[in-house]
C-alpha atoms as a PDB file:
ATOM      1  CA  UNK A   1      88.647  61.820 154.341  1.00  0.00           C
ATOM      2  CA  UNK A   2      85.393  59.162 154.156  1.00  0.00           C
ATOM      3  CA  UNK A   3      84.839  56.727 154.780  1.00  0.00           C
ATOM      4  CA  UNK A   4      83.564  55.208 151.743  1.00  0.00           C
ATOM      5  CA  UNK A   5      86.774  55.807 149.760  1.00  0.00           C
ATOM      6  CA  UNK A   6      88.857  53.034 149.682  1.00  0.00           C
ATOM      7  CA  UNK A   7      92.821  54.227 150.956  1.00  0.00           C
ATOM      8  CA  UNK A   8      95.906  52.575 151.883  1.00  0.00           C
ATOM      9  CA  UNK A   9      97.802  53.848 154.577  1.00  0.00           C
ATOM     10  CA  UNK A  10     100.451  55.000 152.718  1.00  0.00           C
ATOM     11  CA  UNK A  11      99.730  57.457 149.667  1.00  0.00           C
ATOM     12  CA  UNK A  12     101.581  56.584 146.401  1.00  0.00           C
ATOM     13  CA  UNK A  13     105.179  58.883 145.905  1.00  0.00           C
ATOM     14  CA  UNK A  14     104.802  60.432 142.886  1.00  0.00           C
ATOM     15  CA  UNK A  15     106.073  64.119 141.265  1.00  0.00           C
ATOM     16  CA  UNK A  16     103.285  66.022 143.522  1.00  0.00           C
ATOM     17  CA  UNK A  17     105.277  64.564 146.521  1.00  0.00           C
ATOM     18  CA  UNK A  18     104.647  62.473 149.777  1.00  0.00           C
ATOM     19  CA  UNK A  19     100.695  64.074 149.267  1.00  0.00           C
ATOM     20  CA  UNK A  20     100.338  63.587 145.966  1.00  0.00           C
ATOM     21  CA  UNK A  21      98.055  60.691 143.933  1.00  0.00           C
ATOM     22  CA  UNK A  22      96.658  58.576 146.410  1.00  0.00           C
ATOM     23  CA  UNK A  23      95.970  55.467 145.621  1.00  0.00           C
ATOM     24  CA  UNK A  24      92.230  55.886 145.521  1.00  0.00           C
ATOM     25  CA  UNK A  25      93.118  57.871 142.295  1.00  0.00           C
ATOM     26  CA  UNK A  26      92.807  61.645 143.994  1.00  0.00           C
ATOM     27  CA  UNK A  27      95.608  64.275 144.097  1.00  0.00           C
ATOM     28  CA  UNK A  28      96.420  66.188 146.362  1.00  0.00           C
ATOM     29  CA  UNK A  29      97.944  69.256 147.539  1.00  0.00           C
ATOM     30  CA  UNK A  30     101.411  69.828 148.573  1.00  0.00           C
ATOM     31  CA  UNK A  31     101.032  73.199 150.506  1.00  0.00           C
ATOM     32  CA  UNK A  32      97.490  72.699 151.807  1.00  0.00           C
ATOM     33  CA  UNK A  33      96.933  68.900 151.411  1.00  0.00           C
ATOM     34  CA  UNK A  34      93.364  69.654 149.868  1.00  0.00           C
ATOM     35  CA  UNK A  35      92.356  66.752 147.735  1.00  0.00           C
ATOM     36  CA  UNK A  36      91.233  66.754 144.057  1.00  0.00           C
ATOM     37  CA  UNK A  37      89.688  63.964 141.377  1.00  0.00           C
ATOM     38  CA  UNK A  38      91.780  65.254 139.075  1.00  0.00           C
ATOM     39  CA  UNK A  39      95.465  66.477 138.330  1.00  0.00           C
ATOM     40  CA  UNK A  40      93.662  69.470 136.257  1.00  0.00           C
ATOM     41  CA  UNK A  41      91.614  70.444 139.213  1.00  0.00           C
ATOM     42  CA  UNK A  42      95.388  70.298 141.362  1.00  0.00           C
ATOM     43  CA  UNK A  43      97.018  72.273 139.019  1.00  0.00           C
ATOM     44  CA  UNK A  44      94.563  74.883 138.440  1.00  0.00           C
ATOM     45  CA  UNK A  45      94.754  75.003 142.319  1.00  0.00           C
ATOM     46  CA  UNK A  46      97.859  75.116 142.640  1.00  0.00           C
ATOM     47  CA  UNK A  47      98.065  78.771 141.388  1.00  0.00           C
ATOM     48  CA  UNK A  48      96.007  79.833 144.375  1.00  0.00           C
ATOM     49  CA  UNK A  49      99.298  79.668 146.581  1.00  0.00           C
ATOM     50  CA  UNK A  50     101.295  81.811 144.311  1.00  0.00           C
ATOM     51  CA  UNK A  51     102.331  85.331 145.419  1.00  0.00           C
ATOM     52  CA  UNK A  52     101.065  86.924 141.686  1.00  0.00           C
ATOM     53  CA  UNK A  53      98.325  86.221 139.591  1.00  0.00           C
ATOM     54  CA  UNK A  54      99.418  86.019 135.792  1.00  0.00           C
ATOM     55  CA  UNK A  55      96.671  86.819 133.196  1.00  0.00           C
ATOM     56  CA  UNK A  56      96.747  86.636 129.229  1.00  0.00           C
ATOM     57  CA  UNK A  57      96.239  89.801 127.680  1.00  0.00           C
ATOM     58  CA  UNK A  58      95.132  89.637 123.870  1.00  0.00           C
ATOM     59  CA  UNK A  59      96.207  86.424 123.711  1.00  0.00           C
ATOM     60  CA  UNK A  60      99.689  87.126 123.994  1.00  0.00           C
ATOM     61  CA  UNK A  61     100.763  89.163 126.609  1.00  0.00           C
ATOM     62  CA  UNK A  62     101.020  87.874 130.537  1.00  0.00           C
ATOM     63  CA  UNK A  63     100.588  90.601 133.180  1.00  0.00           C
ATOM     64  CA  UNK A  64     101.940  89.757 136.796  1.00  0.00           C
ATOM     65  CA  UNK A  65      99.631  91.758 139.348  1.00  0.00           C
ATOM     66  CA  UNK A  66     100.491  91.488 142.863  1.00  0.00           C
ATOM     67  CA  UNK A  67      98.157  89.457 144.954  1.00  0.00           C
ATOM     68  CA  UNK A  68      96.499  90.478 148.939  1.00  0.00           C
ATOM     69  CA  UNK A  69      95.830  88.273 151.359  1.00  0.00           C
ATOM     70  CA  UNK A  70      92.322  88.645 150.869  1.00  0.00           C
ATOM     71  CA  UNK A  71      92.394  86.958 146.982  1.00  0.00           C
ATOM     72  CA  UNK A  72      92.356  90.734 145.638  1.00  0.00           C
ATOM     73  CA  UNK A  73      94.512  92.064 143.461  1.00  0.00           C
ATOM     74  CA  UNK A  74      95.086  95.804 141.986  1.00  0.00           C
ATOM     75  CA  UNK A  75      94.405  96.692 138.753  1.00  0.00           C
ATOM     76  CA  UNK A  76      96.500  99.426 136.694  1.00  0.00           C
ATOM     77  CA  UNK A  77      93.513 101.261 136.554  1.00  0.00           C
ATOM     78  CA  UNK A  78      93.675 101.060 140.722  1.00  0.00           C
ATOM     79  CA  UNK A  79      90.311  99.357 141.278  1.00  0.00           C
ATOM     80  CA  UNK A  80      90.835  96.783 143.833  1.00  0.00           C
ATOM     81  CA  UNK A  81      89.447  93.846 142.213  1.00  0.00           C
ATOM     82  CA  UNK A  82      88.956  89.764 143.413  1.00  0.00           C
ATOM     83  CA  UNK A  83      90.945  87.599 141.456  1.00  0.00           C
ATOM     84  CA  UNK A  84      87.840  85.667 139.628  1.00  0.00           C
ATOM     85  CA  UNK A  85      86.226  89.317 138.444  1.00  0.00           C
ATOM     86  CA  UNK A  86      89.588  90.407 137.296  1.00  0.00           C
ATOM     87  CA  UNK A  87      90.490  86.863 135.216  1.00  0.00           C
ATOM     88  CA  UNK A  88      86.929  86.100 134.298  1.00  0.00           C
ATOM     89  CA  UNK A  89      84.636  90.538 133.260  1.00  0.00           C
ATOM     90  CA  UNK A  90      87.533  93.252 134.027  1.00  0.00           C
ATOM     91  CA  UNK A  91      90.667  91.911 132.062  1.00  0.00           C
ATOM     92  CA  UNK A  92      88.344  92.255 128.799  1.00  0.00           C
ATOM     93  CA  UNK A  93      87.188  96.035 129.844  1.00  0.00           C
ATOM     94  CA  UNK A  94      90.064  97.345 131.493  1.00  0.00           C
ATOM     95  CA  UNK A  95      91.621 100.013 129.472  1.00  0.00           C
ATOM     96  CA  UNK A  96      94.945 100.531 131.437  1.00  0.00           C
ATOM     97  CA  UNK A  97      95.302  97.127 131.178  1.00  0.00           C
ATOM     98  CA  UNK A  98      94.872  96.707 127.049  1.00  0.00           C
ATOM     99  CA  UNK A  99      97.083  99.773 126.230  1.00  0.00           C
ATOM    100  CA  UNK A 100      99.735  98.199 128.648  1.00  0.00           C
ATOM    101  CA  UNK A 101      99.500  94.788 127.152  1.00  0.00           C
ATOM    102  CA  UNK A 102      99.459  96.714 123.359  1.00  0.00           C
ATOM    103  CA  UNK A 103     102.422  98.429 124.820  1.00  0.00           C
ATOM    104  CA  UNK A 104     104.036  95.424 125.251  1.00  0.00           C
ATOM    105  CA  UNK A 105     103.272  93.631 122.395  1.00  0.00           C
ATOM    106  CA  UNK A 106     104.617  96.234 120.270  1.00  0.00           C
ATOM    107  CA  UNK A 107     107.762  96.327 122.560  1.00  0.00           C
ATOM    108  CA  UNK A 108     108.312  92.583 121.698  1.00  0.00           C
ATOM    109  CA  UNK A 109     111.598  91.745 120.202  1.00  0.00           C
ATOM    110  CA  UNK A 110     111.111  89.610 116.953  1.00  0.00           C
ATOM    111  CA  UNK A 111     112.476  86.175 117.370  1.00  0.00           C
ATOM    112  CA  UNK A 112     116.354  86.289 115.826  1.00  0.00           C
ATOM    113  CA  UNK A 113     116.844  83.555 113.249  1.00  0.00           C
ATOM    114  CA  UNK A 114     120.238  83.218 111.616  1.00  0.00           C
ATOM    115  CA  UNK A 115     120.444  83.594 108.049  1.00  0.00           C
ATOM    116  CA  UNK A 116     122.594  81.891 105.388  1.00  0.00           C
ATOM    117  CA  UNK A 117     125.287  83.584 103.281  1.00  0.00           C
ATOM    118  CA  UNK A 118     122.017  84.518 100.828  1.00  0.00           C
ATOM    119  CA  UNK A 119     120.285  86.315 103.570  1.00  0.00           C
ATOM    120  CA  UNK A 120     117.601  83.719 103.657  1.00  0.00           C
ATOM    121  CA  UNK A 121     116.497  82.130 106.755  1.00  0.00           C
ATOM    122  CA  UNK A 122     116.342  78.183 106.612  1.00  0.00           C
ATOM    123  CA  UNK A 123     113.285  76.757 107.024  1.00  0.00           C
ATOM    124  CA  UNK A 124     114.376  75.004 110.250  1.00  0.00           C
ATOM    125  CA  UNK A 125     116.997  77.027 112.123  1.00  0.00           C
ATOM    126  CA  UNK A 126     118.833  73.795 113.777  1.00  0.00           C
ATOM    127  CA  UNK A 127     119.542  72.473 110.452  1.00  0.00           C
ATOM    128  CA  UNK A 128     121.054  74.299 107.668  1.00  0.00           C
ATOM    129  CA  UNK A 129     122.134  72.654 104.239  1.00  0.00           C
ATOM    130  CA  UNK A 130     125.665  73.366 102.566  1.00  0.00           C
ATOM    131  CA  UNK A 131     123.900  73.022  99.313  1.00  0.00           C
ATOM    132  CA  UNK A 132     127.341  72.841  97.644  1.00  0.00           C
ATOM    133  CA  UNK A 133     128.628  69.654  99.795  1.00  0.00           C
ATOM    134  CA  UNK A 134     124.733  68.652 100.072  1.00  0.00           C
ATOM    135  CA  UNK A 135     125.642  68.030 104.250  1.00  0.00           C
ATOM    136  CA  UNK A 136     124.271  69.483 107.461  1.00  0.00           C
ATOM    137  CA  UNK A 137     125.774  72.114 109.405  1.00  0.00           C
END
């Protein structure tokens, strides 16, 4: 750390542990103990440690891919691709990866919401009106 920024010797305990917000208002790392200015910047981060790299297909569908120790991962087409071309040009291109996430999409169970004895679905599942007795269920 500077000099110029004011610290205690002790850094605040907070939910990003014993490294977490300092109290010169910076966050910091658990794993690596790299400091940030902001918890966005930490969390965003914080997905750099993870063994897979999860990206939003069609707006809908999360692919894991594997990740190297070299910040590469492999496509489904099997280009060997760095992480920031694959999230930021390939994911939009890649046709194995589309028809996979289509795939899935269309494989996607639709959400099961009891009915009533009509066969209509309430309008909010938790609560269901006995409209005879006029109570909640």
């Amino acid at each position: 750390m500077t000099d110029d920024i004011p610290t205690t010797s002790k850094p605040i305990r907070d939910n990003y542990g014993i490294r977490g917000r300092h109290a010169h208002g910076r966050f910091g790392c658990r794993d690596c103990g790299e400091i940030f200015q902001t918890s966005l910047k930490l969390y965003r981060h914080r997905v750099s440690h993870l063994p897979v790299v999860r990206i939003k297909f069609l707006g809908k569908v999360v692919i894991e891919f594997q990740k190297h120790a070299d910040n590469r991962v492999e496509c489904l087409c099997g280009k060997d691709i760095t992480i920031v071309n694959m999230i930021s040009v390939h994911k939009y291109h890649c046709q194995a990866c589309m028809e996979e996430a289509r795939r899935r999409l269309d494989q996607k169970p639709e959400s099961k919401i009891p009915s009533n004895e009509h066969g209509q679905q309430p309008a909010n599942p938790c609560r269901e009106i006995n409209r005879e007795t006029r109570t909640i269920k």
